[in-house]
PDB file of N, CA and C in Angstrom:
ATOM      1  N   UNK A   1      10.470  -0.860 -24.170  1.00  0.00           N
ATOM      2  CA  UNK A   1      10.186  -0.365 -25.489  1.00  0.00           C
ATOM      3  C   UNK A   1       8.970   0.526 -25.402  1.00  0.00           C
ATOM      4  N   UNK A   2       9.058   1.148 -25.966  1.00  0.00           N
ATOM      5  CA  UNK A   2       7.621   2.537 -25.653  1.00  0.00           C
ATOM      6  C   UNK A   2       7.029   1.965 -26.953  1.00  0.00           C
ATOM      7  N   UNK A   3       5.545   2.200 -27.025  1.00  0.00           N
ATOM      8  CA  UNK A   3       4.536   2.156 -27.950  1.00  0.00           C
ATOM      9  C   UNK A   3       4.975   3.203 -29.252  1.00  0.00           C
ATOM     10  N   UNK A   4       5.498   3.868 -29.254  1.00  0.00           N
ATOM     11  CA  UNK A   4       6.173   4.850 -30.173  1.00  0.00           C
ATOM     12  C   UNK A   4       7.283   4.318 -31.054  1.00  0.00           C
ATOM     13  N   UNK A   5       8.203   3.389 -30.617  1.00  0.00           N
ATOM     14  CA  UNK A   5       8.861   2.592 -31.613  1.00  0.00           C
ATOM     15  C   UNK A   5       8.295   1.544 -32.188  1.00  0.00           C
ATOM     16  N   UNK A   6       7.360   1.077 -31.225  1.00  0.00           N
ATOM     17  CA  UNK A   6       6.781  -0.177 -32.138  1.00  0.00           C
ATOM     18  C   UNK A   6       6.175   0.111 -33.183  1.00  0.00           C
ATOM     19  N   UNK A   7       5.467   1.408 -32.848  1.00  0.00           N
ATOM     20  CA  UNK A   7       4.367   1.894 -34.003  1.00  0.00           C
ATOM     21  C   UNK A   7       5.454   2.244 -35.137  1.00  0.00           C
ATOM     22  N   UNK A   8       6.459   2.827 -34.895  1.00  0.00           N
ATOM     23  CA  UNK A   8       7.444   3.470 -36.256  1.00  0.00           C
ATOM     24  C   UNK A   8       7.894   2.124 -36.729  1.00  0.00           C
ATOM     25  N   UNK A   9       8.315   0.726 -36.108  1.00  0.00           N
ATOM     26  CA  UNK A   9       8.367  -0.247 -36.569  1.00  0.00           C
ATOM     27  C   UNK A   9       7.675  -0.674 -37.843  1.00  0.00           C
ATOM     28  N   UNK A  10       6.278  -1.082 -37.003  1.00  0.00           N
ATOM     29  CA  UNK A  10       5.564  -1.391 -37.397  1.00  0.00           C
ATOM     30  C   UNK A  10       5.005  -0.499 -38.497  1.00  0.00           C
ATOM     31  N   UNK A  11       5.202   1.094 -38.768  1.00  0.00           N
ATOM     32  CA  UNK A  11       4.809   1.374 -40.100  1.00  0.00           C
ATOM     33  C   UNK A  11       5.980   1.149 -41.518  1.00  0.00           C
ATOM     34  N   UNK A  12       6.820   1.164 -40.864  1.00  0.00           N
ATOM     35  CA  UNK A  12       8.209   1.282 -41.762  1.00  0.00           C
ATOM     36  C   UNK A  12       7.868  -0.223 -42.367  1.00  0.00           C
ATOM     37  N   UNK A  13       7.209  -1.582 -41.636  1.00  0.00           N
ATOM     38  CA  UNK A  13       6.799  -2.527 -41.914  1.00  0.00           C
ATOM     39  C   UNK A  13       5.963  -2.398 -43.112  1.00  0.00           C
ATOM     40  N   UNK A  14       4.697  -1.872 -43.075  1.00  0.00           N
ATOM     41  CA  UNK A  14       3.712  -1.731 -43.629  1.00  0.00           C
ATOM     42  C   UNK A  14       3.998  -0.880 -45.222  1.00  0.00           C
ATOM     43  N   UNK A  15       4.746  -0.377 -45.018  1.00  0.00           N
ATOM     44  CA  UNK A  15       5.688   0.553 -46.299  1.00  0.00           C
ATOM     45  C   UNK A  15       5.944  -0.322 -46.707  1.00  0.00           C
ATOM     46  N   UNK A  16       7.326  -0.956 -46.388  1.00  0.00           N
ATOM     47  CA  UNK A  16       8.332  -1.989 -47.106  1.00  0.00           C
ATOM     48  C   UNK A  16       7.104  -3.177 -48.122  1.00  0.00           C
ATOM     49  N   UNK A  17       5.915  -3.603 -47.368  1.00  0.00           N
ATOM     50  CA  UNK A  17       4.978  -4.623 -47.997  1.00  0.00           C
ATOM     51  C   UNK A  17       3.888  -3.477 -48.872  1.00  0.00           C
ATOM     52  N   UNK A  18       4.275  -2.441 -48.966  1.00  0.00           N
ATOM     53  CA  UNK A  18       3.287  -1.896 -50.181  1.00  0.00           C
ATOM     54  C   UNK A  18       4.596  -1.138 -50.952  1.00  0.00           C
ATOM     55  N   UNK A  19       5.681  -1.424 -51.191  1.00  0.00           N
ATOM     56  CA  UNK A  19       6.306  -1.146 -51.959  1.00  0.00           C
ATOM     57  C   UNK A  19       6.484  -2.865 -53.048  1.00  0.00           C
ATOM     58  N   UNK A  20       6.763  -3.084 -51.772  1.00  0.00           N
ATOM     59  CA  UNK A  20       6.778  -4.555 -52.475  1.00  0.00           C
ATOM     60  C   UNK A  20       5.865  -5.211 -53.208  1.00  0.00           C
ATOM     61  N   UNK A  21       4.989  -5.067 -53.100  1.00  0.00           N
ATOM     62  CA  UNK A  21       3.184  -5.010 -53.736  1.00  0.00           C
ATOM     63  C   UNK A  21       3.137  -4.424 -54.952  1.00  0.00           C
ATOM     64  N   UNK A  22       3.821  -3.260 -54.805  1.00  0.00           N
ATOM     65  CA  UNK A  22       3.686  -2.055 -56.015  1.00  0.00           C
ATOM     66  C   UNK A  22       4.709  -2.716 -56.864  1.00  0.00           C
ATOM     67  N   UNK A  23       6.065  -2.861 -56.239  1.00  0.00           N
ATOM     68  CA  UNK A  23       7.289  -3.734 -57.655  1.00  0.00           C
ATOM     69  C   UNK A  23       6.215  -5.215 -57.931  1.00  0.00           C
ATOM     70  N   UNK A  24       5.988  -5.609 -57.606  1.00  0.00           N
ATOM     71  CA  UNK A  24       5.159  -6.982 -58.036  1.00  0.00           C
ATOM     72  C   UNK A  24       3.959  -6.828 -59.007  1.00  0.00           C
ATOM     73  N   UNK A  25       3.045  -5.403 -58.791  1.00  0.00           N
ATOM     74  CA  UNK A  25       2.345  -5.362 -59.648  1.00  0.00           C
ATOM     75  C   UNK A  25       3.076  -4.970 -60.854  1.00  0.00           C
ATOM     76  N   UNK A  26       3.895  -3.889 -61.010  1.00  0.00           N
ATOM     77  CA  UNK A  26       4.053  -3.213 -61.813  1.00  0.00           C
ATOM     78  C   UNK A  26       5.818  -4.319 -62.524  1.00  0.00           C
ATOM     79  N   UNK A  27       6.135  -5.468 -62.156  1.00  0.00           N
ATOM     80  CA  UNK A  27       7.570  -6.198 -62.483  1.00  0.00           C
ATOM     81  C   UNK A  27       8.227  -5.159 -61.958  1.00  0.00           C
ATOM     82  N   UNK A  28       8.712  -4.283 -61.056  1.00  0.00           N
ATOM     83  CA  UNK A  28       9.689  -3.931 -60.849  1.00  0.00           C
ATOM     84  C   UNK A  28      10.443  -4.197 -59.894  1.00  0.00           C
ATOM     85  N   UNK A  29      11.482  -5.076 -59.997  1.00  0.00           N
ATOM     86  CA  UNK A  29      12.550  -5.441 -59.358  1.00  0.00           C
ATOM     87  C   UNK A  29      13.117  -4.678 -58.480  1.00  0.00           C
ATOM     88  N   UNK A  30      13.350  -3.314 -58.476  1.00  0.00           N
ATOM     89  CA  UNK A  30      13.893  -2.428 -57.875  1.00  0.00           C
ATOM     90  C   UNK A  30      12.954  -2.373 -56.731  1.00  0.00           C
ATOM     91  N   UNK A  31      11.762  -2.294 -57.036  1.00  0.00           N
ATOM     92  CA  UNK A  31      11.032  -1.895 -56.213  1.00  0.00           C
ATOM     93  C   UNK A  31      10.642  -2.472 -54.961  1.00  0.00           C
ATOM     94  N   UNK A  32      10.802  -4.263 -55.733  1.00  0.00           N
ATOM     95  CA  UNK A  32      10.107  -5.616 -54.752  1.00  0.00           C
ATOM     96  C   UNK A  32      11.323  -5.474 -53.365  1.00  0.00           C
ATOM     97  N   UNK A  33      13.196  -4.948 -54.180  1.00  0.00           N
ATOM     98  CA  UNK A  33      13.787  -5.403 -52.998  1.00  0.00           C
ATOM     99  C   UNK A  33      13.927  -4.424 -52.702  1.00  0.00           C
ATOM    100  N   UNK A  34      13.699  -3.058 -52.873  1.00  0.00           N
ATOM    101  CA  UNK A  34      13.246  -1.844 -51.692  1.00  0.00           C
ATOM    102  C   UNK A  34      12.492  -2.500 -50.517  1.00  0.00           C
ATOM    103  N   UNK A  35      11.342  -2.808 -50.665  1.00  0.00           N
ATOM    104  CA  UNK A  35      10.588  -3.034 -50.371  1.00  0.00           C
ATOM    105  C   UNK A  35      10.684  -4.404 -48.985  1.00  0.00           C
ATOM    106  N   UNK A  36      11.481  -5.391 -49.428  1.00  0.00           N
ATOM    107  CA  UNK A  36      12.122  -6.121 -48.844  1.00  0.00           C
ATOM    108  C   UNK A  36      13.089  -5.703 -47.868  1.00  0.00           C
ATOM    109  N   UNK A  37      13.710  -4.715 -48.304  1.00  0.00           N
ATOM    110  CA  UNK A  37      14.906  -4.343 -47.776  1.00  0.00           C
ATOM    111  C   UNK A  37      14.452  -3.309 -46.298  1.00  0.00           C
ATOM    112  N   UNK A  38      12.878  -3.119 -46.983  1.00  0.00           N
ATOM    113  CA  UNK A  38      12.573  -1.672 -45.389  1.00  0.00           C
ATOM    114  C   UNK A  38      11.961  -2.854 -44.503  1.00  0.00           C
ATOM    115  N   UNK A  39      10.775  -3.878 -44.736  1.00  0.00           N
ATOM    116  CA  UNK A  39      10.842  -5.011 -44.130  1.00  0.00           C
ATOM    117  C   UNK A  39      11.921  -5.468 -42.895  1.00  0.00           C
ATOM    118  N   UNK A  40      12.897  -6.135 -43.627  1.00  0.00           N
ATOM    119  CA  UNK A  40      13.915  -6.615 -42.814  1.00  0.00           C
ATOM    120  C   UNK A  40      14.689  -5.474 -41.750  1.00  0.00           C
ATOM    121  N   UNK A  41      14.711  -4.326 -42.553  1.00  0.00           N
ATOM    122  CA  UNK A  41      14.817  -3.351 -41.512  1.00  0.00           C
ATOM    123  C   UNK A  41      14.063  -2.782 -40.517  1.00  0.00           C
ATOM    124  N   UNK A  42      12.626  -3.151 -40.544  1.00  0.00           N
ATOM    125  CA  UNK A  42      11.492  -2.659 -39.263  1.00  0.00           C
ATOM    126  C   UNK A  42      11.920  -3.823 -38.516  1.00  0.00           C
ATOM    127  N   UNK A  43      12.256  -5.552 -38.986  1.00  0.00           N
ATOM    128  CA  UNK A  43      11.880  -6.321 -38.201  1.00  0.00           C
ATOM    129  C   UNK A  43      13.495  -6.763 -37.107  1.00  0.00           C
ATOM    130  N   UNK A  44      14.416  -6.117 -37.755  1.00  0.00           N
ATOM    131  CA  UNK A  44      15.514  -6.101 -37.181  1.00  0.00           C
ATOM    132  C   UNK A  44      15.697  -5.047 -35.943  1.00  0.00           C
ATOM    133  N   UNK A  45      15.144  -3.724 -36.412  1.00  0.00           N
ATOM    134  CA  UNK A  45      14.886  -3.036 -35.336  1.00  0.00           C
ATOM    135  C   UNK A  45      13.762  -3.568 -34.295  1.00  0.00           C
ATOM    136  N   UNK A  46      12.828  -3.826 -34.305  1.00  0.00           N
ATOM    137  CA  UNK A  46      12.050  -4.605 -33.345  1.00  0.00           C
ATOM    138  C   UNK A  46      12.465  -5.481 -33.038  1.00  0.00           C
ATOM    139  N   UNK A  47      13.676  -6.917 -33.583  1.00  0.00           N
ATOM    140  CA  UNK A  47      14.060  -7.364 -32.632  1.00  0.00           C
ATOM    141  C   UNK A  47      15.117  -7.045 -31.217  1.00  0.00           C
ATOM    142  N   UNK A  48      15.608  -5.650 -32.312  1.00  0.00           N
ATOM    143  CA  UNK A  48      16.559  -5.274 -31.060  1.00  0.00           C
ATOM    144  C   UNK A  48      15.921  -4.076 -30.016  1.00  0.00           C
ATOM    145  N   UNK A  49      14.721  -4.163 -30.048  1.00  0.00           N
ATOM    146  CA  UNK A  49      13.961  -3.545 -29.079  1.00  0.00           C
ATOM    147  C   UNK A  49      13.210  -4.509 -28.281  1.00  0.00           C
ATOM    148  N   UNK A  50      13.100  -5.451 -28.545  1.00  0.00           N
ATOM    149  CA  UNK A  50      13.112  -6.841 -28.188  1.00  0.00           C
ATOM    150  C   UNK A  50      13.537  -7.293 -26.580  1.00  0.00           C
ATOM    151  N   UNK A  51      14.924  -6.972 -27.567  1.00  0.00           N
ATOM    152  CA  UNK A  51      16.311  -7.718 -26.413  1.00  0.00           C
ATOM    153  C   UNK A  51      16.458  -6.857 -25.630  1.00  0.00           C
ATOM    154  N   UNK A  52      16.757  -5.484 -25.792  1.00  0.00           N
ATOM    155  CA  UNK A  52      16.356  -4.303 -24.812  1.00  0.00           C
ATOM    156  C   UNK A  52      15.502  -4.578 -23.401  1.00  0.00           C
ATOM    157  N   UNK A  53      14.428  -5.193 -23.986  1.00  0.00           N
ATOM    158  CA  UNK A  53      13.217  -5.215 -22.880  1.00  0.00           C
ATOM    159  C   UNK A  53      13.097  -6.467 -22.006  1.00  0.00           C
ATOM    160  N   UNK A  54      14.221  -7.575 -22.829  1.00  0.00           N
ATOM    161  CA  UNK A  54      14.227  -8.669 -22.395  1.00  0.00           C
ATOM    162  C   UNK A  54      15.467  -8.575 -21.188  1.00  0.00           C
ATOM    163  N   UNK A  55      16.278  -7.666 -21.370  1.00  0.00           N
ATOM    164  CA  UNK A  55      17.659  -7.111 -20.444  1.00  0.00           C
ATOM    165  C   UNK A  55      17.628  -6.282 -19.064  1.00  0.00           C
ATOM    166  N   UNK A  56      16.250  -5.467 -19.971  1.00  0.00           N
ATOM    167  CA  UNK A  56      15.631  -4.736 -18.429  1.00  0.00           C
ATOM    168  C   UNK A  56      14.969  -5.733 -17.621  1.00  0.00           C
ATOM    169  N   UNK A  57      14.006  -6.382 -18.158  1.00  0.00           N
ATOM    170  CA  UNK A  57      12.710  -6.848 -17.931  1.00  0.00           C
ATOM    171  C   UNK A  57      13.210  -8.342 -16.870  1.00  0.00           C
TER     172      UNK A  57
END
């Protein structure tokens, strides 16, 4: 895994929990499971960069 996906991971992470922040302050529903939804998607991709490294490695 190169330092370059983790980091895009890991910001797409950091998005998803300030969207989610933002629907929570503001009640918006739409927003909390955006927000949720980019989450589960950074952490799904990092696990399958994961297994990648666990296949080479």
């Amino acid at each position: 895994m190169s330092g370059t996906d983790k980091f895009k991971n890991d910001g797409e992470k950091v998005i998803g929990m300030a969207k989610e922040a933002a629907g929570d302050a503001t009640d918006n529903d739409k927003l909390q499971a955006e927000g949720r939804a980019d989450q589960t998607k950074a952490d799904l991709k990092q696990a399958g960069e994961d297994i990648k490294v666990a296949f080479r490695g």
